[in-house]
Every structure is written in structure tokens, then in C-alpha cells.
C-alpha atoms as a PDB file:
ATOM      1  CA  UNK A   1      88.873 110.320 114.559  1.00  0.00           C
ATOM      2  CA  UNK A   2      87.996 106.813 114.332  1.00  0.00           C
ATOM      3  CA  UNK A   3      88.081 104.775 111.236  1.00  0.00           C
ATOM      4  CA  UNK A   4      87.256 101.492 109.102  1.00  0.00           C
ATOM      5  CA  UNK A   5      90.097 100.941 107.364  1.00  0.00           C
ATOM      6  CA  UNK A   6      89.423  98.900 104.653  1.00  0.00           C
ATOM      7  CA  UNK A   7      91.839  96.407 102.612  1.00  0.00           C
ATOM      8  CA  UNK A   8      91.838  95.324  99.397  1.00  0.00           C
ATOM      9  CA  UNK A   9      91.728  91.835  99.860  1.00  0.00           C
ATOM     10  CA  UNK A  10      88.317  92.162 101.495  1.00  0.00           C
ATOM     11  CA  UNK A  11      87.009  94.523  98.993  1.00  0.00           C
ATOM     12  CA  UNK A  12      87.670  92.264  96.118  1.00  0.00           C
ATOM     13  CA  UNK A  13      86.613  89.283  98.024  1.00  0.00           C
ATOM     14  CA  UNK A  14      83.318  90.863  98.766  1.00  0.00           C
ATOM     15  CA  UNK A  15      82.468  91.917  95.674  1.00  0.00           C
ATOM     16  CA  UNK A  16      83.371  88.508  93.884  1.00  0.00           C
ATOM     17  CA  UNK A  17      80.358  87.030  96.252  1.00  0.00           C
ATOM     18  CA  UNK A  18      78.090  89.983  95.270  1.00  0.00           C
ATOM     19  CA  UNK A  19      78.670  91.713  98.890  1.00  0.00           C
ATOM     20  CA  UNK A  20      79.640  95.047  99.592  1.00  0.00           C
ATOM     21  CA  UNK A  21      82.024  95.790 102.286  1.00  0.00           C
ATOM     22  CA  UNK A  22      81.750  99.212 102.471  1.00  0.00           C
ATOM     23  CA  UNK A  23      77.370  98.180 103.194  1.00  0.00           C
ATOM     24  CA  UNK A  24      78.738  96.286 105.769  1.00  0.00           C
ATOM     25  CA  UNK A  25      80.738  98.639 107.374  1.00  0.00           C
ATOM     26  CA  UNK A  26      78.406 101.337 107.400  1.00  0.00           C
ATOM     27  CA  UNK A  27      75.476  99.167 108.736  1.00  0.00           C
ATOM     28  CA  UNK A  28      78.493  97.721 111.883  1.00  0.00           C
ATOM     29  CA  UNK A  29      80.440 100.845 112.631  1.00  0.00           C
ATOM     30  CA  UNK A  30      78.024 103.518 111.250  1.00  0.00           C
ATOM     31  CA  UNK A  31      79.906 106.235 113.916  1.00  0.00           C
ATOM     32  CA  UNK A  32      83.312 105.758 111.905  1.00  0.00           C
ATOM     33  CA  UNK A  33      84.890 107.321 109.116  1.00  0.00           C
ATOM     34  CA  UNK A  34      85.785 104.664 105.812  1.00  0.00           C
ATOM     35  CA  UNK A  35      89.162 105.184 104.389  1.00  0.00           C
ATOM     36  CA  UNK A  36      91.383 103.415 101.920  1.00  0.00           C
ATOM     37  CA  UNK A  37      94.535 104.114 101.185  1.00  0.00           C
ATOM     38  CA  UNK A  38      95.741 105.474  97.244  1.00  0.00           C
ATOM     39  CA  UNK A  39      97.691 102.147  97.226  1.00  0.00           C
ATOM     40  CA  UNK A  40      94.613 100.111  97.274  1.00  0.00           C
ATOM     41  CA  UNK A  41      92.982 102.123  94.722  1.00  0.00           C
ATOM     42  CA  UNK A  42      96.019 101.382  92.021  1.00  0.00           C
ATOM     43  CA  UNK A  43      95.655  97.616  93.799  1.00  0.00           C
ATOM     44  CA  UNK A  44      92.168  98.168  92.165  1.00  0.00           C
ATOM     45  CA  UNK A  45      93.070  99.620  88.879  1.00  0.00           C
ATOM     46  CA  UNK A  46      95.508  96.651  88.080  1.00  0.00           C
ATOM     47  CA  UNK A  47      92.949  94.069  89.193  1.00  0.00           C
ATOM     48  CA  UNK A  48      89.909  96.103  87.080  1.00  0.00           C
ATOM     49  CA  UNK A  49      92.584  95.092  83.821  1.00  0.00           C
ATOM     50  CA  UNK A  50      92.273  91.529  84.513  1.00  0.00           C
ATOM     51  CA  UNK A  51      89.155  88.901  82.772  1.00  0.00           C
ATOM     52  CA  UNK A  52      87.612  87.217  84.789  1.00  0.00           C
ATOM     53  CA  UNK A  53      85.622  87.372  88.689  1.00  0.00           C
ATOM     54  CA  UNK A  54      88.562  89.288  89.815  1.00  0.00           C
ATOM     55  CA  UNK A  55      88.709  91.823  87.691  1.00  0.00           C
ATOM     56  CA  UNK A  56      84.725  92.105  87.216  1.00  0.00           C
ATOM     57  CA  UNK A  57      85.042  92.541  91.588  1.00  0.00           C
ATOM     58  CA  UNK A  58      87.542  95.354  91.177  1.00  0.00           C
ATOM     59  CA  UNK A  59      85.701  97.244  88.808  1.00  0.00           C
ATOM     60  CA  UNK A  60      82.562  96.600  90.992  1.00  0.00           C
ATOM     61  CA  UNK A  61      84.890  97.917  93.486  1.00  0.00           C
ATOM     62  CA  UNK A  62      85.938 100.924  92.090  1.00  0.00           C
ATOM     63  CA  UNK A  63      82.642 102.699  91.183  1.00  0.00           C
ATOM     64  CA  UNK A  64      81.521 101.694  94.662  1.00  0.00           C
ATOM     65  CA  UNK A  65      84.336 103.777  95.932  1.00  0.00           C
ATOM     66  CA  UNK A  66      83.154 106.545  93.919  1.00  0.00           C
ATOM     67  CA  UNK A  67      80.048 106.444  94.246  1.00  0.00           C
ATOM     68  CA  UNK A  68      79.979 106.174  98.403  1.00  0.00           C
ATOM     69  CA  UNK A  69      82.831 108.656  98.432  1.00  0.00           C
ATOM     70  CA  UNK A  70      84.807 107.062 100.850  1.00  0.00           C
ATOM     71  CA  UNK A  71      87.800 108.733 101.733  1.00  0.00           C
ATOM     72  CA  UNK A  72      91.255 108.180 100.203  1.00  0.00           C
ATOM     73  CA  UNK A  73      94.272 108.996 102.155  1.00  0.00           C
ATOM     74  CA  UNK A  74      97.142 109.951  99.421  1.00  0.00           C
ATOM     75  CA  UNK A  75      99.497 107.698 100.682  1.00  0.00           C
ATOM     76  CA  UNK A  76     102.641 106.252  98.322  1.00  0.00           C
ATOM     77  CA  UNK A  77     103.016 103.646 100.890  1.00  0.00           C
ATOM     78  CA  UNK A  78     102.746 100.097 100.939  1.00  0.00           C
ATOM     79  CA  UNK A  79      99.213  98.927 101.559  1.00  0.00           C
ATOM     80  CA  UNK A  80      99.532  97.041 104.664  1.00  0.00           C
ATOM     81  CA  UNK A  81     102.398  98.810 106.126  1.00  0.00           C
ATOM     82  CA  UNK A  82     100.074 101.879 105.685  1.00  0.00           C
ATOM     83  CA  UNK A  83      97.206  99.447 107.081  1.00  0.00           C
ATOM     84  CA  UNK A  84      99.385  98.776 109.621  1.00  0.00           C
ATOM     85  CA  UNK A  85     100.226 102.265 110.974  1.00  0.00           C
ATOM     86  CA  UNK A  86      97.057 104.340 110.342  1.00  0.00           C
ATOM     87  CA  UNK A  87      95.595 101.758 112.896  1.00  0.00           C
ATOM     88  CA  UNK A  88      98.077 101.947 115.603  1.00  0.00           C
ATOM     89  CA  UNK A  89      98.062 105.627 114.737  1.00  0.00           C
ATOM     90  CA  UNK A  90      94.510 105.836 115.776  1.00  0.00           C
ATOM     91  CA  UNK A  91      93.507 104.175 118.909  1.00  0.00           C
ATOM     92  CA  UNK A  92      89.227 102.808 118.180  1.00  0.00           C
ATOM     93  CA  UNK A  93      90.204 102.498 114.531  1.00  0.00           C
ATOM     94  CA  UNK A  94      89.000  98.809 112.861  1.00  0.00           C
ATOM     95  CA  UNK A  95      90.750  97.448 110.226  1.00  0.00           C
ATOM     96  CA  UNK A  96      88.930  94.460 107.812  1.00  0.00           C
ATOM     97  CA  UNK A  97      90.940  92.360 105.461  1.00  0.00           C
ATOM     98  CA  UNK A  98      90.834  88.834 104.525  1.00  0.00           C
ATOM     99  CA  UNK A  99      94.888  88.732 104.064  1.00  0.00           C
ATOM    100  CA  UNK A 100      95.683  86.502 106.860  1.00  0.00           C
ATOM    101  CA  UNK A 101      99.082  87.523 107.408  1.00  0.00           C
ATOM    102  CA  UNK A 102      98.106  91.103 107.882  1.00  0.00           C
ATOM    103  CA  UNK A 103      95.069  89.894 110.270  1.00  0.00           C
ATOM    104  CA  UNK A 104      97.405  88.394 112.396  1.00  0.00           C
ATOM    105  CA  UNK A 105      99.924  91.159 113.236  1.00  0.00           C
ATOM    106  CA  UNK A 106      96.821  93.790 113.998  1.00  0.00           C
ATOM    107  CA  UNK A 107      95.279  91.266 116.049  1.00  0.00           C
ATOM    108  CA  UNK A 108      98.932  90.606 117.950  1.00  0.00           C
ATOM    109  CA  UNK A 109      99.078  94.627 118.520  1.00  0.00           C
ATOM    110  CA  UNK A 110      95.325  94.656 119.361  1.00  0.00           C
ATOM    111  CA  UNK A 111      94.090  96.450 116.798  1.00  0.00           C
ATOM    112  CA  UNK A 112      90.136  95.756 116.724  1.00  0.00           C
ATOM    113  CA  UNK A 113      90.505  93.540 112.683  1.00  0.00           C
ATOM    114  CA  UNK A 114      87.809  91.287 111.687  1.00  0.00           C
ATOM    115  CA  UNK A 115      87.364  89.173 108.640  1.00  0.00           C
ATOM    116  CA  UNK A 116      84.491  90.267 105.725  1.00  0.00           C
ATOM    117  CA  UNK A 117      82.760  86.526 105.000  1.00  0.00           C
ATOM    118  CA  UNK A 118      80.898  84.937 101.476  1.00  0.00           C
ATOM    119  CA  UNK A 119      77.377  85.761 103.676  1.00  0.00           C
ATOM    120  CA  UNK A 120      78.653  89.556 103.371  1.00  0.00           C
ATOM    121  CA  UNK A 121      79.425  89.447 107.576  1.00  0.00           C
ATOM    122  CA  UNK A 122      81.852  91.220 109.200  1.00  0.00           C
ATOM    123  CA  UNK A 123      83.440  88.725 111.662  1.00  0.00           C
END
């Protein structure tokens, strides 16, 4: 099964600029599965508390979720350790997130992890 795994920071950071990731996706790797982890929906739910663009994005966020169905793996796991392995664990998966750090080490293991942009682009 190949996935597009898809991390919180880029779901927020879509959202804040009015762009939906999980359009995106769909639209770029329309063969794959989308999948979040349960960590980045309570990553969500603490955000969606918050004032503000932020916490307007993560509510966005959330009904999206919902509303697309896209899948949850139950994970207790740390976001982007779970990121992390679910890619390596399968080969063709893609990963997006807009934490750098976390871009970085996919990229060095050659996981296939691109970047979601203000213009709603997957790069």
C-alpha cells in the first residue's frame, strides 16, 4: 500500500493560507492512500483551543479530516517518529510537512517528502 502521509505542520500551514492539503494531495498522488497519525489529530485538538489563525486552521483542519475521511492510524507514538517509520515502512509512500527538521531526515533516507507552499503547491 502506498501512502501520503500527512504532517501537521503542513496541515495547519495550509489551512492558515486558505489551502487544503489533503485537495492537494488527492489532485498529485490521486493512486495513494491519505493517512495521519492519532498523534496529529490530538496535535489538532490542542491547536483548535487556541484564538487566533492557528487555531481557526486547526479547526478548519479537523472537519476536513472528517469530512474527507482520511484514514487515521491509532498510533500513541510520537508524530514524526511515527512519520518517520510508516515511511521507511512502506517503500512509494510520500510524506509532506513543512517541519524542516523532519524534511531533512526523510529526504537523507530517501523517502519521496515535499513541502505544501502559501500558493497551496506541493513542492
Amino acid at each position: 500500500m502506498e501512502y501520503v502521509i500527512v504532517d501537521t505542520s503542513s496541515i495547519v500551514f495550509g489551512f492558515e493560507f486558505k489551502k487544503d492539503v489533503f485537495e492537494a494531495a488527492t489532485g498529485r498522488f490521486h493512486t495513494h492512500k491519505q493517512l495521519i497519525s492519532a498523534g496529529v489529530l490530538a496535535e489538532l485538538s490542542t491547536l483548535a483551543e487556541n484564538r487566533g489563525k492557528k487555531g481557526l486552521a486547526a479547526r478548519l483542519a479537523l472537519a476536513a479530516i472528517k469530512y474527507k475521511k482520511v484514514l487515521v492510524d491509532n498510533s500513541t507514538q510520537h508524530v514524526d517518529s511515527w512519520v518517520f517509520g510508516k515511511s521507511l515502512e512502506h517503500p512509494g509512500t510520500v510524506v509532506i510537512t513543512n517541519d524542516t527538521a523532519l524534511f531533512k531526515r526523510l529526504k537523507a533516507k530517501g523517502v519521496l517528502a515535499y513541502k505544501f507552499t502559501k500558493a497551496g503547491v506541493i513542492k
